[in-house]
PDB file of N, CA and C in Angstrom:
ATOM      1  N   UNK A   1     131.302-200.680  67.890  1.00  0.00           N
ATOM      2  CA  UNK A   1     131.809-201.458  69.005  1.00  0.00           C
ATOM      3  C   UNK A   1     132.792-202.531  68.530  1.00  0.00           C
ATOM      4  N   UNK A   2     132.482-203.089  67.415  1.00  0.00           N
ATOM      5  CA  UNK A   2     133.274-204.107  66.643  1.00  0.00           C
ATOM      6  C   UNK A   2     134.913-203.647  66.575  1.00  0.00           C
ATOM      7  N   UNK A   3     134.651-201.841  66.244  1.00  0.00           N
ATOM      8  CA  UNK A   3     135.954-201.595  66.087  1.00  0.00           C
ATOM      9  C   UNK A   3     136.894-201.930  67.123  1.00  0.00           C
ATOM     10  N   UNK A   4     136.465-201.311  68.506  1.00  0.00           N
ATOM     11  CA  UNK A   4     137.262-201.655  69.477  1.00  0.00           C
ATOM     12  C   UNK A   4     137.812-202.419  69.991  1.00  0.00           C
ATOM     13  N   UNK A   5     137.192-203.373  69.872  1.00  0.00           N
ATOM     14  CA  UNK A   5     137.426-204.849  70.440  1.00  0.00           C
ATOM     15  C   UNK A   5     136.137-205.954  69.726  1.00  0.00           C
ATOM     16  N   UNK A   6     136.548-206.705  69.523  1.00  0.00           N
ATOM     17  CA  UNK A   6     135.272-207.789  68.730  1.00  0.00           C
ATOM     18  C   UNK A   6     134.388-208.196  69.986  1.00  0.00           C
ATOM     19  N   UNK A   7     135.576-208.635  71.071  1.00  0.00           N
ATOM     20  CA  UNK A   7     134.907-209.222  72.521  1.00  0.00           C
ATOM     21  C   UNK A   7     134.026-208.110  73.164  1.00  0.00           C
ATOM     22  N   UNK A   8     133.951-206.854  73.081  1.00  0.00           N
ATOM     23  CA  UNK A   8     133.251-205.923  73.632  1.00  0.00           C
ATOM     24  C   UNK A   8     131.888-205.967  72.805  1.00  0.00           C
ATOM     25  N   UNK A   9     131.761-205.489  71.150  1.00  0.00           N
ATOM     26  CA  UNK A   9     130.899-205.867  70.472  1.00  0.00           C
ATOM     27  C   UNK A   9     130.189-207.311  70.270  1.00  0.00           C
ATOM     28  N   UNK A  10     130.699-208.149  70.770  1.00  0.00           N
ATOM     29  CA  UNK A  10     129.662-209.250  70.632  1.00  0.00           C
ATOM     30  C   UNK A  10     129.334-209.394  72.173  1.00  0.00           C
ATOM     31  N   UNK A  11     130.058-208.896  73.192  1.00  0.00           N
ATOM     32  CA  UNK A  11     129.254-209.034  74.727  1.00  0.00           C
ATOM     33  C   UNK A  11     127.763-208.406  74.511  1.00  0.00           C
ATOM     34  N   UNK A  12     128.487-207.057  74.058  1.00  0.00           N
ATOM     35  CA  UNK A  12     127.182-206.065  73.955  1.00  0.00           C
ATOM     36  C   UNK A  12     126.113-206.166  73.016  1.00  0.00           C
ATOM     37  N   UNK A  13     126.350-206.804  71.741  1.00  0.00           N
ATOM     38  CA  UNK A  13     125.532-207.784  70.974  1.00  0.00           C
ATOM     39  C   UNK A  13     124.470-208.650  72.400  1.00  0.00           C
ATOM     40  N   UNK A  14     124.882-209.593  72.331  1.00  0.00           N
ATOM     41  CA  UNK A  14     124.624-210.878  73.503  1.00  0.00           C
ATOM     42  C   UNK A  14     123.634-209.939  74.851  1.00  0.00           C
ATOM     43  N   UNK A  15     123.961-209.175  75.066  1.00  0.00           N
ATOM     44  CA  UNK A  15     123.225-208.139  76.288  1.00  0.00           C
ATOM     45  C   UNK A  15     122.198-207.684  75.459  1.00  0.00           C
ATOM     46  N   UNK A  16     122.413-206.864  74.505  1.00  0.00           N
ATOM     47  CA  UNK A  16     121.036-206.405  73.783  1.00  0.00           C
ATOM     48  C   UNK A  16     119.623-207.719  73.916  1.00  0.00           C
ATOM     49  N   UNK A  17     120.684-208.557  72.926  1.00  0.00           N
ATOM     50  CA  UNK A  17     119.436-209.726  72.953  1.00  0.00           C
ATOM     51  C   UNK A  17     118.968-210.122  74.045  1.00  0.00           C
ATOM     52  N   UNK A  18     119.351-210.257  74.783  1.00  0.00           N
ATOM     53  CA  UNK A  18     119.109-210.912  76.460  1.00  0.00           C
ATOM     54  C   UNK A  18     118.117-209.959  76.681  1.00  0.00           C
ATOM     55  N   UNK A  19     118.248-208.251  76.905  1.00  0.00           N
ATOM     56  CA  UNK A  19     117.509-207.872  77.524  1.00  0.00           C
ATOM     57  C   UNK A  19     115.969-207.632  76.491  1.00  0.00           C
ATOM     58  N   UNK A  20     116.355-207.672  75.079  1.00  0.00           N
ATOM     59  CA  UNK A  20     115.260-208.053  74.126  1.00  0.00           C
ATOM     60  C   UNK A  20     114.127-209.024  74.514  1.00  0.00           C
ATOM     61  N   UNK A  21     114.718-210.421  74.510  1.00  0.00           N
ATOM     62  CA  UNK A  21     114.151-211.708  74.612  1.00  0.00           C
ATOM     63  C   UNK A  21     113.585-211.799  76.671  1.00  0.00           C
ATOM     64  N   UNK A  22     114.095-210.945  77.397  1.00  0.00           N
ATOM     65  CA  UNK A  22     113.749-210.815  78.644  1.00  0.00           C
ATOM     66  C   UNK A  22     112.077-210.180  77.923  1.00  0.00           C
ATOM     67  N   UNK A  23     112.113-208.795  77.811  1.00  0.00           N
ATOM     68  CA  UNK A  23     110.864-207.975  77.391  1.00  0.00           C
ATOM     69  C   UNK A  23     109.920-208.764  76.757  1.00  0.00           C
ATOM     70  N   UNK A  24     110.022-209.382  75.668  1.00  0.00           N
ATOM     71  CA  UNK A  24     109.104-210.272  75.396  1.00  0.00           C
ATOM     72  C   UNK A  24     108.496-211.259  75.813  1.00  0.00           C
ATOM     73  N   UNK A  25     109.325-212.049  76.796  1.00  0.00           N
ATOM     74  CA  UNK A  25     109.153-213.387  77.492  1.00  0.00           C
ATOM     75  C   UNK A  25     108.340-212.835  78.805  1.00  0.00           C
ATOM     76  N   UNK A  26     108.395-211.569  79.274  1.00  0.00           N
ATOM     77  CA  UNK A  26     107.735-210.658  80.437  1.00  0.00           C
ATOM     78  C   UNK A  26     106.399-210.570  79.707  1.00  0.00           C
ATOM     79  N   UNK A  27     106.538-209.630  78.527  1.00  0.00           N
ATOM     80  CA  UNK A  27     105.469-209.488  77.786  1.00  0.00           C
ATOM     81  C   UNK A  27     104.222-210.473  78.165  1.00  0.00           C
ATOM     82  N   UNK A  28     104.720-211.593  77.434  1.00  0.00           N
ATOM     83  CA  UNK A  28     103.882-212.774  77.241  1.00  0.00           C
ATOM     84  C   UNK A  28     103.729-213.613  78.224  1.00  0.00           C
ATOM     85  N   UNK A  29     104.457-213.464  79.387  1.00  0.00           N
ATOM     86  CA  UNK A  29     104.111-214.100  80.638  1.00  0.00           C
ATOM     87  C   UNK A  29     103.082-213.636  81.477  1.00  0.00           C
ATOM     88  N   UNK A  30     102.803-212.253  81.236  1.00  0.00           N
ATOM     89  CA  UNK A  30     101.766-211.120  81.992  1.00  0.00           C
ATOM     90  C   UNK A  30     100.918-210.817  81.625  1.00  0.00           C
ATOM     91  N   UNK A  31     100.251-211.341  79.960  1.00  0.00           N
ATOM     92  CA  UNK A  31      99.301-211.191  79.546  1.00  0.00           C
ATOM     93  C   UNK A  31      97.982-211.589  79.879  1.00  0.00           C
ATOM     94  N   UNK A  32      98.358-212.449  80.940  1.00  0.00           N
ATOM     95  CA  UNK A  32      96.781-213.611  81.116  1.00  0.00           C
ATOM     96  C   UNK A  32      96.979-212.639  82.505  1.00  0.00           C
ATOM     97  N   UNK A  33      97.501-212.230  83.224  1.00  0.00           N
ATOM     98  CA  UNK A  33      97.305-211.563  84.500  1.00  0.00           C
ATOM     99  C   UNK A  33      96.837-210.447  84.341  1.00  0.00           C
ATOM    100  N   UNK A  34      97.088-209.710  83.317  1.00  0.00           N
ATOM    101  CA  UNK A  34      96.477-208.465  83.000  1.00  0.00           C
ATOM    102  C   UNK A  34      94.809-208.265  82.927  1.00  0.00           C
ATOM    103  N   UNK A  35      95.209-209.381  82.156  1.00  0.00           N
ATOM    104  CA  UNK A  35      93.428-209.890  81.394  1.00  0.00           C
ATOM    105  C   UNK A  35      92.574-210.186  82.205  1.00  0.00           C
ATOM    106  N   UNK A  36      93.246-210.904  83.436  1.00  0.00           N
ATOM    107  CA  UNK A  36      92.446-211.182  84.193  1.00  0.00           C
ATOM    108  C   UNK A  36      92.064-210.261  85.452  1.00  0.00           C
ATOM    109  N   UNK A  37      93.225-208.654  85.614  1.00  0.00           N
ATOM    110  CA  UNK A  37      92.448-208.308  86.580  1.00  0.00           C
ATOM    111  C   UNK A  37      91.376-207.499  85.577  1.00  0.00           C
ATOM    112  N   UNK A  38      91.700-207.177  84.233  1.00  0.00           N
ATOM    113  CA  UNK A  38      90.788-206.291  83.839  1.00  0.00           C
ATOM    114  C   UNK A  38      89.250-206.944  83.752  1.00  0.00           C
ATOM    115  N   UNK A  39      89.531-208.215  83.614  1.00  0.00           N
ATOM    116  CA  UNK A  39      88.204-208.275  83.877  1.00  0.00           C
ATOM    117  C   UNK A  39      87.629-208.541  84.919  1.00  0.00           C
ATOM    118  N   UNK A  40      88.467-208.559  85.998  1.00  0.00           N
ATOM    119  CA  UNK A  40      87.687-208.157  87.612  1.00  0.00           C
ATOM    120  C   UNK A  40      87.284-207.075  87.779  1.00  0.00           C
ATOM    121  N   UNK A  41      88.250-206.182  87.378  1.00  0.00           N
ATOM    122  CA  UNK A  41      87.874-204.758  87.581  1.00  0.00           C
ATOM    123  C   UNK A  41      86.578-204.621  86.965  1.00  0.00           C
ATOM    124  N   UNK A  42      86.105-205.216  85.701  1.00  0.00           N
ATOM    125  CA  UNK A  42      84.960-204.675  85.345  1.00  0.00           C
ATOM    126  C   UNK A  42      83.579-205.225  85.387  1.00  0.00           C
ATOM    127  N   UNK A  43      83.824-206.673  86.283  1.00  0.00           N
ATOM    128  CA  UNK A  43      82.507-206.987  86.440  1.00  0.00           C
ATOM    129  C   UNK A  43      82.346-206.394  87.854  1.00  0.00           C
ATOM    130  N   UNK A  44      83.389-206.083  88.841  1.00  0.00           N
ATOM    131  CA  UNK A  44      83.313-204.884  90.301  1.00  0.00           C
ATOM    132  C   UNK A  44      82.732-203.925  89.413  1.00  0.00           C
ATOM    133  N   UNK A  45      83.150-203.280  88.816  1.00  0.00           N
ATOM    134  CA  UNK A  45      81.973-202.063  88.240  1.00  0.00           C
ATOM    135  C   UNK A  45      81.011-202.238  87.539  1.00  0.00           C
ATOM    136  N   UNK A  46      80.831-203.421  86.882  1.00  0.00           N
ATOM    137  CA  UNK A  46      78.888-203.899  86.808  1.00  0.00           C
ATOM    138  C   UNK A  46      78.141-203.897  88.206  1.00  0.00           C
ATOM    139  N   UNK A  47      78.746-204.530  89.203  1.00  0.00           N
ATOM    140  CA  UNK A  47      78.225-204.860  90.284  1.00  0.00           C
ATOM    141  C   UNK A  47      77.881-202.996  90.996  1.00  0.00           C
ATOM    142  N   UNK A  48      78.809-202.728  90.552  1.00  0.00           N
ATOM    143  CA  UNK A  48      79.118-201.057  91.389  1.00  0.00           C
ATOM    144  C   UNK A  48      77.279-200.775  90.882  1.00  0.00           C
ATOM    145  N   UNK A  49      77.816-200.166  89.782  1.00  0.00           N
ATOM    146  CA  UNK A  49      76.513-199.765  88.796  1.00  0.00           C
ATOM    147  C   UNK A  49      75.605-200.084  89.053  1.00  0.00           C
ATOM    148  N   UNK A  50      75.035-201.417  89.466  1.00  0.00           N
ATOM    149  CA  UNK A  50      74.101-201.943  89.413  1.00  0.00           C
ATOM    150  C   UNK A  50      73.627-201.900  91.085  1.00  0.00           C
ATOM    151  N   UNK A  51      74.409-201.804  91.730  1.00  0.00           N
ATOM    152  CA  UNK A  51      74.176-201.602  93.158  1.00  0.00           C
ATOM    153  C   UNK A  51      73.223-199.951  93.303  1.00  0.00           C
ATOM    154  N   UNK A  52      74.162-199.301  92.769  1.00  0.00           N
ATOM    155  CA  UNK A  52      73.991-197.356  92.792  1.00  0.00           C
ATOM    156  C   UNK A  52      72.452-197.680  91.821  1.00  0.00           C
ATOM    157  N   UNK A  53      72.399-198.295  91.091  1.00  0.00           N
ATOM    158  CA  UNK A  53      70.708-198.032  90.082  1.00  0.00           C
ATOM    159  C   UNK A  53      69.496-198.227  91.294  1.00  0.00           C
ATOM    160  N   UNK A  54      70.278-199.755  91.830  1.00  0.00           N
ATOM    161  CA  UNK A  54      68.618-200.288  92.694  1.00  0.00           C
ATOM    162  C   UNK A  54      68.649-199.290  93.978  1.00  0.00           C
ATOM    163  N   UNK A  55      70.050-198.853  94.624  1.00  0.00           N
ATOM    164  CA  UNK A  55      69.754-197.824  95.699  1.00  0.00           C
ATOM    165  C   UNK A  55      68.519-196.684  95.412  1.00  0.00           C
ATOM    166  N   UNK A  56      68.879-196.104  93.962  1.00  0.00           N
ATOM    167  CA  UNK A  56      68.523-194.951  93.452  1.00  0.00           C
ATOM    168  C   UNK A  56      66.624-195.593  93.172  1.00  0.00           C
ATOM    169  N   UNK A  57      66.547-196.371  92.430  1.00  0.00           N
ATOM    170  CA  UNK A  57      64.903-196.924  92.225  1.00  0.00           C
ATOM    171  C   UNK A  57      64.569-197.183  93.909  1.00  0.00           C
ATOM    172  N   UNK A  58      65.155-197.558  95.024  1.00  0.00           N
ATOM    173  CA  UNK A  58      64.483-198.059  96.350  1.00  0.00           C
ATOM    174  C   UNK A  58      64.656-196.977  96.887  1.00  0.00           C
ATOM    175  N   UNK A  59      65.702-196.039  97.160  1.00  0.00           N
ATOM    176  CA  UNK A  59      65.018-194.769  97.613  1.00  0.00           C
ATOM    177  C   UNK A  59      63.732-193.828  97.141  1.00  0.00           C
ATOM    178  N   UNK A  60      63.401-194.026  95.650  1.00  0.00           N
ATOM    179  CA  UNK A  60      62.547-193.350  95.385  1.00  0.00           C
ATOM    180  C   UNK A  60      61.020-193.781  95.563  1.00  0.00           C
ATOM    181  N   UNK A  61      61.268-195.511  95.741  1.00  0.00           N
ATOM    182  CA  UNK A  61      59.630-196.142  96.401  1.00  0.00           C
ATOM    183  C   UNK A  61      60.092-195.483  97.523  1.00  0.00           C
ATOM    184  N   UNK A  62      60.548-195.291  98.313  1.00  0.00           N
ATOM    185  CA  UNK A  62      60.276-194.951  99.587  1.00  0.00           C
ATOM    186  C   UNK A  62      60.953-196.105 100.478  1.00  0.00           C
ATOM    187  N   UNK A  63      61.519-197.103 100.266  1.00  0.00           N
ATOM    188  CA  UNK A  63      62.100-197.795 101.028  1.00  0.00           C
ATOM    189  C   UNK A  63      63.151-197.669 101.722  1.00  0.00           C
ATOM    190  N   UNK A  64      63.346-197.645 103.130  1.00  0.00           N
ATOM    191  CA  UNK A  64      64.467-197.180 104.188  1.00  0.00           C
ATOM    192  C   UNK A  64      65.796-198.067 103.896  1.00  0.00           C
ATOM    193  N   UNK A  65      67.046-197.636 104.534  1.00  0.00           N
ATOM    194  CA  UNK A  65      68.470-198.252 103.996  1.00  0.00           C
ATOM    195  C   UNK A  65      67.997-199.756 104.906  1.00  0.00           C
ATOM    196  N   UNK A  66      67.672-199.902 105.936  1.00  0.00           N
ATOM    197  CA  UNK A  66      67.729-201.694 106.192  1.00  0.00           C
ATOM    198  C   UNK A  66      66.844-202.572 105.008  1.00  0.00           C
ATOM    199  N   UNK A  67      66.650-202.332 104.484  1.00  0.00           N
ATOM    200  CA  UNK A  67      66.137-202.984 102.865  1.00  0.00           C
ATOM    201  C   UNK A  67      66.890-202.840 101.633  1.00  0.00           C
ATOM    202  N   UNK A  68      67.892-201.836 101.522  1.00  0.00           N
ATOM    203  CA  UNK A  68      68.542-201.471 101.178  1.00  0.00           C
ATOM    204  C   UNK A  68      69.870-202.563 101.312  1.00  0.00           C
ATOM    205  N   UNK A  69      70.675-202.148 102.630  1.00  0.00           N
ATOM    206  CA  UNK A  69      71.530-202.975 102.974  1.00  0.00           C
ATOM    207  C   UNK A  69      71.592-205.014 103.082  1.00  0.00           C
ATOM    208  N   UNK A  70      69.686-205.315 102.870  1.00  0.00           N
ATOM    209  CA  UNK A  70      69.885-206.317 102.796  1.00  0.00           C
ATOM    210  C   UNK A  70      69.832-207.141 101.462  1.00  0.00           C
ATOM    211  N   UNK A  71      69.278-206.218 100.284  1.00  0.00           N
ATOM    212  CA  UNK A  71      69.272-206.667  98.921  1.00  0.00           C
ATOM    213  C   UNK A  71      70.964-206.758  98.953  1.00  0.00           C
ATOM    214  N   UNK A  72      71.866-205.520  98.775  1.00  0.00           N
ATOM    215  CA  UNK A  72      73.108-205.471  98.385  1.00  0.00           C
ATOM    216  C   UNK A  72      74.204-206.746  99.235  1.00  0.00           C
ATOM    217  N   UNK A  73      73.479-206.963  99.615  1.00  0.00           N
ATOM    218  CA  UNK A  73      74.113-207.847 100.581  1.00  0.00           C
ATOM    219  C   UNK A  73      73.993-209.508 100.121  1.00  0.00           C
ATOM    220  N   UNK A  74      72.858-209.485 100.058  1.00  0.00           N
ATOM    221  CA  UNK A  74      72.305-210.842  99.001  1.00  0.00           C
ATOM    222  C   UNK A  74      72.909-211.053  97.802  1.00  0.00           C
ATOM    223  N   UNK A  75      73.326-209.412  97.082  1.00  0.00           N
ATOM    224  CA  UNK A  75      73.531-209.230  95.822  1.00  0.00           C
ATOM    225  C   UNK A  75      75.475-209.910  95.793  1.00  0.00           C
ATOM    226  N   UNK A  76      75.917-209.340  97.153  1.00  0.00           N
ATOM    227  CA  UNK A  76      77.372-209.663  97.059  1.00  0.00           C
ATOM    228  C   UNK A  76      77.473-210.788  97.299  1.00  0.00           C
ATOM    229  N   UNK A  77      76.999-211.680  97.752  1.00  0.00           N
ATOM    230  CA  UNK A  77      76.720-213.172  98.346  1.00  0.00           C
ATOM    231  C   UNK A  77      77.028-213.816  96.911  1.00  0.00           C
ATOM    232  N   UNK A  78      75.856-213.314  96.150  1.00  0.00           N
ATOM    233  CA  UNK A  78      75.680-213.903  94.948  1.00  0.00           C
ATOM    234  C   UNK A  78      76.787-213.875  94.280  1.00  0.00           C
ATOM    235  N   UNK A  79      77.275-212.700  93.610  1.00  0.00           N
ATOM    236  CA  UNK A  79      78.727-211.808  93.376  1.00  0.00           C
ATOM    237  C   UNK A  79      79.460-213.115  93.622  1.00  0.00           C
ATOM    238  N   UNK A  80      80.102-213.524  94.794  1.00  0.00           N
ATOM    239  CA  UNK A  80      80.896-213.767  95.392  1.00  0.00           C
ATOM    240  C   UNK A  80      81.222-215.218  94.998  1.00  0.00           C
ATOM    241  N   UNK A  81      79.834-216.235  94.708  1.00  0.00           N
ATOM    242  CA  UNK A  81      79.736-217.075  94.185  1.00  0.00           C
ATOM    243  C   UNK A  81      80.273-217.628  92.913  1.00  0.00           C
ATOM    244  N   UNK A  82      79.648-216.556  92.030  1.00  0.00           N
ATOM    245  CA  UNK A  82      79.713-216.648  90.417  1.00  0.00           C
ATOM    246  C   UNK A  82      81.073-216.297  90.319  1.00  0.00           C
ATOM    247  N   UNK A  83      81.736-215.056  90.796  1.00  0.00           N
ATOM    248  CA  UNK A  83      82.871-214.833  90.463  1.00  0.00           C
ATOM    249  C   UNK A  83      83.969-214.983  92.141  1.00  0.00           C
ATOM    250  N   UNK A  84      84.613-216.230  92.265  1.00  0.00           N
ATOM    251  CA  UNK A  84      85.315-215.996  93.220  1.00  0.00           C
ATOM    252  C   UNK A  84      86.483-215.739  92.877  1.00  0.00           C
ATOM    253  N   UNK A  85      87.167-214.836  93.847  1.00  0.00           N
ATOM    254  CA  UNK A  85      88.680-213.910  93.449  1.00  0.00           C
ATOM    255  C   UNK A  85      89.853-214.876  93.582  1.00  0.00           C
ATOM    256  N   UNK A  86      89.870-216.496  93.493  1.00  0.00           N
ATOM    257  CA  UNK A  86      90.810-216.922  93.640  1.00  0.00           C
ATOM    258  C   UNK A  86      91.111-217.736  92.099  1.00  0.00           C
TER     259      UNK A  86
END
């Protein structure tokens, strides 16, 4: 690029870096957002898990879904507390 023109090779120099130092500065700006839905996502799937176990143990005492629906319900209350989504 140098050959052609110096002003063309150092624009295009100057653009490389720009869009270099963009990627990284993205990089590292998005890291704590990442982090943080992954770890939403995975205490929602502790909660998941742990919902599907006690369904599975209270259907097998024999207990009907309105006992059912009111543990999980207590359980999201709780949920909701410890981890709020804001």
């Amino acid at each position: 690029m140098f050959l052609f023109h110096p002003a063309i090779g150092i624009t295009a120099l100057l653009g490389t870096c720009a869009i270099v130092a963009m990627t990284l500065l993205t990089e590292r700006m998005s890291r704590g957002a990442a982090r943080a839905a992954m770890d939403s996502s995975a205490q929602r799937q502790v909660l998941a898990d742990t919902t599907q176990r006690k369904r599975r143990s209270h259907q097998g005492a024999g207990y009907d879904g309105s006992i059912h629906r009111a543990l999980v319900a207590g359980q999201r209350t709780l949920f909701a507390r410890e981890y709020p989504l804001h």
